[in-house]
PDB file of N, CA and C in Angstrom:
ATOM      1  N   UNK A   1       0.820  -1.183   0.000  1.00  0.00           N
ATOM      2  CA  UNK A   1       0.000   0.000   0.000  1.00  0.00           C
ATOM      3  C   UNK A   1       0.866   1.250   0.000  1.00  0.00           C
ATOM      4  N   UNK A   2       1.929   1.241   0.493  1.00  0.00           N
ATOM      5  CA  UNK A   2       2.572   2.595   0.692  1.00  0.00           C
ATOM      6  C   UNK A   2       3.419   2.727  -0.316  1.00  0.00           C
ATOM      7  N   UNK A   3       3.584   1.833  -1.301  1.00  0.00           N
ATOM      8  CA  UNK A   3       4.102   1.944  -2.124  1.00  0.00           C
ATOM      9  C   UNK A   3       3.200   3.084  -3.195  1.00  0.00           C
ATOM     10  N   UNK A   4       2.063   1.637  -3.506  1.00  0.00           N
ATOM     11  CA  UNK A   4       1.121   2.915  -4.510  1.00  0.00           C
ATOM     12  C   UNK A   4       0.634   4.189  -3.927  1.00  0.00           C
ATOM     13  N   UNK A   5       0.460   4.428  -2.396  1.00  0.00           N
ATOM     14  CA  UNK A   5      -0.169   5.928  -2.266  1.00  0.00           C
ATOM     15  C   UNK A   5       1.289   6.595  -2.532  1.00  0.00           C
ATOM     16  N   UNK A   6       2.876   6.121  -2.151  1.00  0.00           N
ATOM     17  CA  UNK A   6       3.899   7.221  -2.553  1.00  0.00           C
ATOM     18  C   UNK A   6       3.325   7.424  -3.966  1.00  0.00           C
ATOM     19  N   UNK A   7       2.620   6.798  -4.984  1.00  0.00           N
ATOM     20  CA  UNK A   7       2.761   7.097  -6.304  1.00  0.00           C
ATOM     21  C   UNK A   7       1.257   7.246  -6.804  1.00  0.00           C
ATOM     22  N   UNK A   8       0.660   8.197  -5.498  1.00  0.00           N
ATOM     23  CA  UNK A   8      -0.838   7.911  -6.358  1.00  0.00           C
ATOM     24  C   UNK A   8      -1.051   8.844  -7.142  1.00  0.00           C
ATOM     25  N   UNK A   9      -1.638   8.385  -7.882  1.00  0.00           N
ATOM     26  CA  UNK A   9      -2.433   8.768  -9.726  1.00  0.00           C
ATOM     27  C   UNK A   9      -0.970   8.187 -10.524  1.00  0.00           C
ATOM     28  N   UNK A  10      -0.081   7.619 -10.237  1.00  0.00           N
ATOM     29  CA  UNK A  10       0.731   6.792 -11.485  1.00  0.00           C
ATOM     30  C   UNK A  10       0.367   5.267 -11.123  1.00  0.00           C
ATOM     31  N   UNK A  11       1.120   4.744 -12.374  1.00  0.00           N
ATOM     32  CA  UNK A  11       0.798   3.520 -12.337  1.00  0.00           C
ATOM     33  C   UNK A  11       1.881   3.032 -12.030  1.00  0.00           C
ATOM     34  N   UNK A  12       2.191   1.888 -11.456  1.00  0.00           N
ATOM     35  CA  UNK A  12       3.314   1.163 -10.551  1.00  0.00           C
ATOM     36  C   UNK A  12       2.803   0.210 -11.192  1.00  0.00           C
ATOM     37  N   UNK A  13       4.319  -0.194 -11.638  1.00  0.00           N
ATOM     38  CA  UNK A  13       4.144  -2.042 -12.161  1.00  0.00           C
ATOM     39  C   UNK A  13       4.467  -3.176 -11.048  1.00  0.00           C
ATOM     40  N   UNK A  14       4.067  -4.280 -11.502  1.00  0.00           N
ATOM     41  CA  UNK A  14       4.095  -5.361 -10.263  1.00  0.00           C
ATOM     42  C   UNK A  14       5.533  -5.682 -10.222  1.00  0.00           C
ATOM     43  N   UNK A  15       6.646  -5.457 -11.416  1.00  0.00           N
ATOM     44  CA  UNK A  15       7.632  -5.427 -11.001  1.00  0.00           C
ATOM     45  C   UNK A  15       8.327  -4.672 -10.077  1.00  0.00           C
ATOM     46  N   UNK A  16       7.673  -2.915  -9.970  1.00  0.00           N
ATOM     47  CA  UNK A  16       8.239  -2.269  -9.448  1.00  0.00           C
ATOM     48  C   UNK A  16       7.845  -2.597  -8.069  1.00  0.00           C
ATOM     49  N   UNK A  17       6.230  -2.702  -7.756  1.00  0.00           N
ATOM     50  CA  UNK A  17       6.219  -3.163  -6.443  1.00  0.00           C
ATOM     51  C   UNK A  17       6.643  -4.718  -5.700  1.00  0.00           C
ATOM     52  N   UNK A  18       6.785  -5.659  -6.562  1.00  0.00           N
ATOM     53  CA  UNK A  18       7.753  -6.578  -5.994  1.00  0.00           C
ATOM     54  C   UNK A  18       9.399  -6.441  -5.868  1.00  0.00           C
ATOM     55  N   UNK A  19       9.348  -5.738  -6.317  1.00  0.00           N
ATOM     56  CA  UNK A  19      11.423  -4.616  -6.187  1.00  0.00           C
ATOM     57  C   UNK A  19      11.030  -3.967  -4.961  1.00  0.00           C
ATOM     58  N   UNK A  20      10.041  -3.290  -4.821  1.00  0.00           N
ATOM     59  CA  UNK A  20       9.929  -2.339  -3.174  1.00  0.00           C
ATOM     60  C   UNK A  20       9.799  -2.885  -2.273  1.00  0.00           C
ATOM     61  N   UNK A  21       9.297  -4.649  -2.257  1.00  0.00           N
ATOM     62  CA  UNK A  21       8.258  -5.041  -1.081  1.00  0.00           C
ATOM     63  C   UNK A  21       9.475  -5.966  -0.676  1.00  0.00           C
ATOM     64  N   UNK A  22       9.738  -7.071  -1.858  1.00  0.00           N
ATOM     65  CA  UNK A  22      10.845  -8.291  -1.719  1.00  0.00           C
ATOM     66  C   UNK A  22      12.547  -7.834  -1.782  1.00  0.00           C
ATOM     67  N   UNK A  23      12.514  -6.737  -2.356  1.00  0.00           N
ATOM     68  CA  UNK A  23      13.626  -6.288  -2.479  1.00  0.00           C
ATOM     69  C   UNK A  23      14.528  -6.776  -4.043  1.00  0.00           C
ATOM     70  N   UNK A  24      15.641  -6.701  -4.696  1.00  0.00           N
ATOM     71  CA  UNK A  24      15.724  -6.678  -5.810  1.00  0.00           C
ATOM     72  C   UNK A  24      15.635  -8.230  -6.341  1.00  0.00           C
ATOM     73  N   UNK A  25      16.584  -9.166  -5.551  1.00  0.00           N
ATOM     74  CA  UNK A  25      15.966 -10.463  -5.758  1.00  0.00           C
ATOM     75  C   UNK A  25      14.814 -11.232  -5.433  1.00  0.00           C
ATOM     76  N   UNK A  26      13.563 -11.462  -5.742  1.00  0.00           N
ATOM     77  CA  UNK A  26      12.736 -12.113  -5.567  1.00  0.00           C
ATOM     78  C   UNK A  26      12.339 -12.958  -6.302  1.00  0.00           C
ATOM     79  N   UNK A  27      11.911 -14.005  -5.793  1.00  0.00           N
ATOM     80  CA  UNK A  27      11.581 -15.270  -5.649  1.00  0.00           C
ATOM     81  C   UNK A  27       9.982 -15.765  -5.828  1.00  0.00           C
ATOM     82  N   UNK A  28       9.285 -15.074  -6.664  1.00  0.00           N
ATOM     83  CA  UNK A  28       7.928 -15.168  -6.259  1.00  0.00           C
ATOM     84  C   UNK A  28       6.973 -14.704  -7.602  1.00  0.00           C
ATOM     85  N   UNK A  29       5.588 -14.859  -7.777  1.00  0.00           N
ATOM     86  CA  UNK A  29       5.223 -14.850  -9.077  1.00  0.00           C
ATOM     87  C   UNK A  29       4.302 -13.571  -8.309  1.00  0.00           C
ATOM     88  N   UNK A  30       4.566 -12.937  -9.983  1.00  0.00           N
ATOM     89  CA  UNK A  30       3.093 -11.900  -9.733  1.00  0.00           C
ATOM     90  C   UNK A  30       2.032 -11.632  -9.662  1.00  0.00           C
ATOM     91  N   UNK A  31       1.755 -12.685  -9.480  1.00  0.00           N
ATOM     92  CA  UNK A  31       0.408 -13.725  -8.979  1.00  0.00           C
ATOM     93  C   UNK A  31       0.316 -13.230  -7.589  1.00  0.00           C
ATOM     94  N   UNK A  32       1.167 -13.266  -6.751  1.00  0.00           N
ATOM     95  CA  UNK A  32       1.649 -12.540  -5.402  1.00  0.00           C
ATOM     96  C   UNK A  32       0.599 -11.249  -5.026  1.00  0.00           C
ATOM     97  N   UNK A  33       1.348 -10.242  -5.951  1.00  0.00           N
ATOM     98  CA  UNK A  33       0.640  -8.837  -6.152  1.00  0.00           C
ATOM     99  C   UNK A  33      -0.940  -9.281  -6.186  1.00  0.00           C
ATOM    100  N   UNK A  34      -1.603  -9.903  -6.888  1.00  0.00           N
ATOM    101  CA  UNK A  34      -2.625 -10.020  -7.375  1.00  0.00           C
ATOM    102  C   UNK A  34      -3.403 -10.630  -5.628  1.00  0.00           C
ATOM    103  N   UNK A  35      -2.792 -11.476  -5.431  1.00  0.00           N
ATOM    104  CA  UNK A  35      -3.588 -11.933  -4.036  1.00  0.00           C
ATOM    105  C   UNK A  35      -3.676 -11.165  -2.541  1.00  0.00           C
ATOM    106  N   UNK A  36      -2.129 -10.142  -2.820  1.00  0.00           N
ATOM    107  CA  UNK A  36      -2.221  -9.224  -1.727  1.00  0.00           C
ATOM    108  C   UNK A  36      -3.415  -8.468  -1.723  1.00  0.00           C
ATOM    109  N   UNK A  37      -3.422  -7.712  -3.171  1.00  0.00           N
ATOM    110  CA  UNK A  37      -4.233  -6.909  -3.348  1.00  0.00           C
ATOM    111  C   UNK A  37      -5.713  -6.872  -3.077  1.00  0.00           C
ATOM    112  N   UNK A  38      -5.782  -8.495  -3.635  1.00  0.00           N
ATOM    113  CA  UNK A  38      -7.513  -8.759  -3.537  1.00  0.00           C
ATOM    114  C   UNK A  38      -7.574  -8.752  -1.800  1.00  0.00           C
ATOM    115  N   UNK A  39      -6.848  -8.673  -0.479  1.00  0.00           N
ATOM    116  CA  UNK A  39      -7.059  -8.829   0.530  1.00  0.00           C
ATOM    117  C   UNK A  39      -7.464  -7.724   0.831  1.00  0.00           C
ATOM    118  N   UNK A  40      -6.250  -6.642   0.376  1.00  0.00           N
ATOM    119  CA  UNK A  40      -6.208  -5.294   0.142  1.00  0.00           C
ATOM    120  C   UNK A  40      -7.396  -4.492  -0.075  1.00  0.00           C
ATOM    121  N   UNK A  41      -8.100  -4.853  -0.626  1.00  0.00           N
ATOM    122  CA  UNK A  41      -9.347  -4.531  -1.571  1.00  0.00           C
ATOM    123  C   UNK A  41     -10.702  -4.491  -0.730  1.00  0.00           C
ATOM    124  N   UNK A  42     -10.414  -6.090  -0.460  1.00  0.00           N
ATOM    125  CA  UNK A  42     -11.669  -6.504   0.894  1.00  0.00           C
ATOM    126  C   UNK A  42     -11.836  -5.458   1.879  1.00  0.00           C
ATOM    127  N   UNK A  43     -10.259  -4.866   2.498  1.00  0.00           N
ATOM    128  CA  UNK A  43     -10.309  -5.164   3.982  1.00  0.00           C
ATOM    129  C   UNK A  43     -10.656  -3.588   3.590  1.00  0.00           C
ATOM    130  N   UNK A  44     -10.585  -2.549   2.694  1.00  0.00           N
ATOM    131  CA  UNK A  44     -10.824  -1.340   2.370  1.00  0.00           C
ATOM    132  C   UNK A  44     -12.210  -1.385   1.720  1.00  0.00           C
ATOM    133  N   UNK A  45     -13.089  -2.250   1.557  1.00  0.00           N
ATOM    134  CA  UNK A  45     -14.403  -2.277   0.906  1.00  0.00           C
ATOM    135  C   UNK A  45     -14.154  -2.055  -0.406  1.00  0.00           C
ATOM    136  N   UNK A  46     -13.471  -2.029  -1.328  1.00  0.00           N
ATOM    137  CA  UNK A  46     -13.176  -1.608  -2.405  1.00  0.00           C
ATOM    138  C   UNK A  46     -13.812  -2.945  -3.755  1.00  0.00           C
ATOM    139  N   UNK A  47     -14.690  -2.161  -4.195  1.00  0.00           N
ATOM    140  CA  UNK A  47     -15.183  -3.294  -5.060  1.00  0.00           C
ATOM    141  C   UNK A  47     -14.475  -3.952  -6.184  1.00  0.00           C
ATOM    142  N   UNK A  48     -14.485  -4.946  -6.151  1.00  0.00           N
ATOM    143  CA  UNK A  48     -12.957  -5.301  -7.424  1.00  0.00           C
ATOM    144  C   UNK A  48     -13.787  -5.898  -8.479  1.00  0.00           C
ATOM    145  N   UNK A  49     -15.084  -5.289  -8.870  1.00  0.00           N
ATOM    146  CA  UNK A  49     -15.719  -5.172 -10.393  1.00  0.00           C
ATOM    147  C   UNK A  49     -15.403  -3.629 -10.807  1.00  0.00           C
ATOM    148  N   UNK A  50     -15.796  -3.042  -9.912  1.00  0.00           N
ATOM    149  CA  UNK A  50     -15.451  -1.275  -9.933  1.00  0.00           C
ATOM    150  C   UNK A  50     -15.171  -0.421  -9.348  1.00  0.00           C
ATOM    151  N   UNK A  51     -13.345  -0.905  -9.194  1.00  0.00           N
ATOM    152  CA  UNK A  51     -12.794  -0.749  -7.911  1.00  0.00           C
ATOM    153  C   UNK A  51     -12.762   1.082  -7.606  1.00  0.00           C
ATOM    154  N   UNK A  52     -12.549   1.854  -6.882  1.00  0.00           N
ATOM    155  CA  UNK A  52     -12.446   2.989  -6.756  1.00  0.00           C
ATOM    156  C   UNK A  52     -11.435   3.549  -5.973  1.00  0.00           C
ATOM    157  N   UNK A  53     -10.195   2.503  -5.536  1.00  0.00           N
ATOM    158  CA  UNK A  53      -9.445   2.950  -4.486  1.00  0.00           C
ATOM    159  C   UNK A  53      -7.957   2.625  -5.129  1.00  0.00           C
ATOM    160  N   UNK A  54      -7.907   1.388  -6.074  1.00  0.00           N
ATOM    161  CA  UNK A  54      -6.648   0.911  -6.447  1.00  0.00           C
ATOM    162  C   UNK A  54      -7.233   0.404  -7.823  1.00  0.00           C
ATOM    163  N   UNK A  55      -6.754   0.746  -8.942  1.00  0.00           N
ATOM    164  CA  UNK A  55      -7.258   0.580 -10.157  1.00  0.00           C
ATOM    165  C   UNK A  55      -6.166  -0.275 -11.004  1.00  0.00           C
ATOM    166  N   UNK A  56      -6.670  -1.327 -11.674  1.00  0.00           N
ATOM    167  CA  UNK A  56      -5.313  -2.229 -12.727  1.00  0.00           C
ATOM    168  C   UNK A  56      -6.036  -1.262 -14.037  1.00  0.00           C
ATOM    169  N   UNK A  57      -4.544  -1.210 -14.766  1.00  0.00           N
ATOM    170  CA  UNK A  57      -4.049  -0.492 -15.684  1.00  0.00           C
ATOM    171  C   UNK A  57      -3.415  -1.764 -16.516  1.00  0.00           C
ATOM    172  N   UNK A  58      -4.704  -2.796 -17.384  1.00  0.00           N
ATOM    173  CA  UNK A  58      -4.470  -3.930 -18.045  1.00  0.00           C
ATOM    174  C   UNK A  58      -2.874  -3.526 -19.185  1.00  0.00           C
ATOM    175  N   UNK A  59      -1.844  -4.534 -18.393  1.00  0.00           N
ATOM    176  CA  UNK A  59      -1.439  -4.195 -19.432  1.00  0.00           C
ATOM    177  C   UNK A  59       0.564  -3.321 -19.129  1.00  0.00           C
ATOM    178  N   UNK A  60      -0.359  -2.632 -17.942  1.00  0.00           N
ATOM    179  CA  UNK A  60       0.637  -1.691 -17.160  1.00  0.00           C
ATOM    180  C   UNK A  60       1.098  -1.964 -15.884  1.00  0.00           C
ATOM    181  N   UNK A  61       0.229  -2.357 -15.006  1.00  0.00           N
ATOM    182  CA  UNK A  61       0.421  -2.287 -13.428  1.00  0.00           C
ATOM    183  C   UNK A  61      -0.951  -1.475 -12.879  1.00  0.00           C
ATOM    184  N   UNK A  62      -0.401  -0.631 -11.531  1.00  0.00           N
ATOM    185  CA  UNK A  62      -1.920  -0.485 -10.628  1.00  0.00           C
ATOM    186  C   UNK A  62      -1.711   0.893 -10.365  1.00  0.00           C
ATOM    187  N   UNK A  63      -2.771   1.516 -10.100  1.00  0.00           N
ATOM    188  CA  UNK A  63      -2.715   2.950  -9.783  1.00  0.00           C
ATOM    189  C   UNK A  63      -3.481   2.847  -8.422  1.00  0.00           C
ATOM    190  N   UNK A  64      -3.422   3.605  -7.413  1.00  0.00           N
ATOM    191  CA  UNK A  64      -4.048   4.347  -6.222  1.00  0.00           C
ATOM    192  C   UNK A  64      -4.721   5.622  -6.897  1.00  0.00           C
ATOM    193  N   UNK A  65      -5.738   6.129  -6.844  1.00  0.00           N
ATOM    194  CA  UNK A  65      -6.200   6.980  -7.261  1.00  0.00           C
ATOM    195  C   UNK A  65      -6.010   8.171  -6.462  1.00  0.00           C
ATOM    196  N   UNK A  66      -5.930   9.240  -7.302  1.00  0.00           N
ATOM    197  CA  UNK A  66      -5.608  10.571  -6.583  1.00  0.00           C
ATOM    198  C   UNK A  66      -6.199  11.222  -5.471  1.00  0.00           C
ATOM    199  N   UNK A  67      -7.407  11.152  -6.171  1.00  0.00           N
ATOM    200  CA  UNK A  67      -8.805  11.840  -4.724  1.00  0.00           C
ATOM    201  C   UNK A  67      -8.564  11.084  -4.020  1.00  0.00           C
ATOM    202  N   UNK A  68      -8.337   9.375  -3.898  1.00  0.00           N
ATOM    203  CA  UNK A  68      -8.271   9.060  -2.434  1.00  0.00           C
ATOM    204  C   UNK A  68      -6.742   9.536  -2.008  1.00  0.00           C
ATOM    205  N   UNK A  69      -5.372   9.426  -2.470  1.00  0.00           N
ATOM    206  CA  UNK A  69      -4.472   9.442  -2.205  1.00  0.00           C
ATOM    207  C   UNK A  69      -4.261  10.993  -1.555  1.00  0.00           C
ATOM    208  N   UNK A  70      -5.026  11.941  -1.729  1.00  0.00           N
ATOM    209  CA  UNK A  70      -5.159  13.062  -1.209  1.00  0.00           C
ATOM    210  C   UNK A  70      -5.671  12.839  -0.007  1.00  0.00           C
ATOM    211  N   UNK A  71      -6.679  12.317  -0.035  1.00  0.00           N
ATOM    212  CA  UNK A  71      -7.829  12.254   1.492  1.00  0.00           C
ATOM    213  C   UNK A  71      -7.063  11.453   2.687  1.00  0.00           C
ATOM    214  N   UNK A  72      -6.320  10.459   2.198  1.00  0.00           N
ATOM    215  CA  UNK A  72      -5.594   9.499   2.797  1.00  0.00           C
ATOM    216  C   UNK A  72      -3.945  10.220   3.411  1.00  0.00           C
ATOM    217  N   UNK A  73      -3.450  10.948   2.851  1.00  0.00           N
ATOM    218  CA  UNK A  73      -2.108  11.897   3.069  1.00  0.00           C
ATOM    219  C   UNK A  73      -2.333  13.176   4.055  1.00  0.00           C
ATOM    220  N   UNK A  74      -3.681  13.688   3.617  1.00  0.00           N
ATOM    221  CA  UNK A  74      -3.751  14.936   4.165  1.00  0.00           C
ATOM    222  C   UNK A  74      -3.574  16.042   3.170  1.00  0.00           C
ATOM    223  N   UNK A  75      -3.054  15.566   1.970  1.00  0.00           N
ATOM    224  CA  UNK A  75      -2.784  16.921   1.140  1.00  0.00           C
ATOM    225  C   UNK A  75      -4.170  17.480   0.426  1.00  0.00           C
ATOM    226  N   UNK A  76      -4.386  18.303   0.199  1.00  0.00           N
ATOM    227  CA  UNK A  76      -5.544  18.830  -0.746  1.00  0.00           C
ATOM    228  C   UNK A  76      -5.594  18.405  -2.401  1.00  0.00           C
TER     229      UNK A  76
END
């Protein structure tokens, strides 16, 4: 999580966040990302037909969205 709000409204690839989380060698499929997230998702109510808090970018990786990443920081 603190990965994507440092980068909310960009998109972070699952490489980049398995480089932040596991560190540069890891051992693990990005399948990983995908199961954190869906916990992630739950435990924030976040609907993962139309999610509104952490968005996949088919293709790219995941975004945190801005309006929340504001509300969530404190910044305006």
């Amino acid at each position: 999580m603190h990965a994507l709000i440092a980068r909310a409204g960009s998109v972070v690839t699952r490489e980049e966040l398995m480089r932040d989380v596991w560190g540069v060698t890891f051992w693990t499929s990005s399948k990983t990302i995908d199961v954190h997230l869906g916990w992630v998702r739950r435990k924030l109510g976040d609907d993962t037909r139309q999610p509104s808090l952490i968005t996949t970018i088919r293709g790219q990786g995941l975004r945190f969205e801005t309006s929340v990443g504001a509300d969530l920081t404190g910044s305006a």
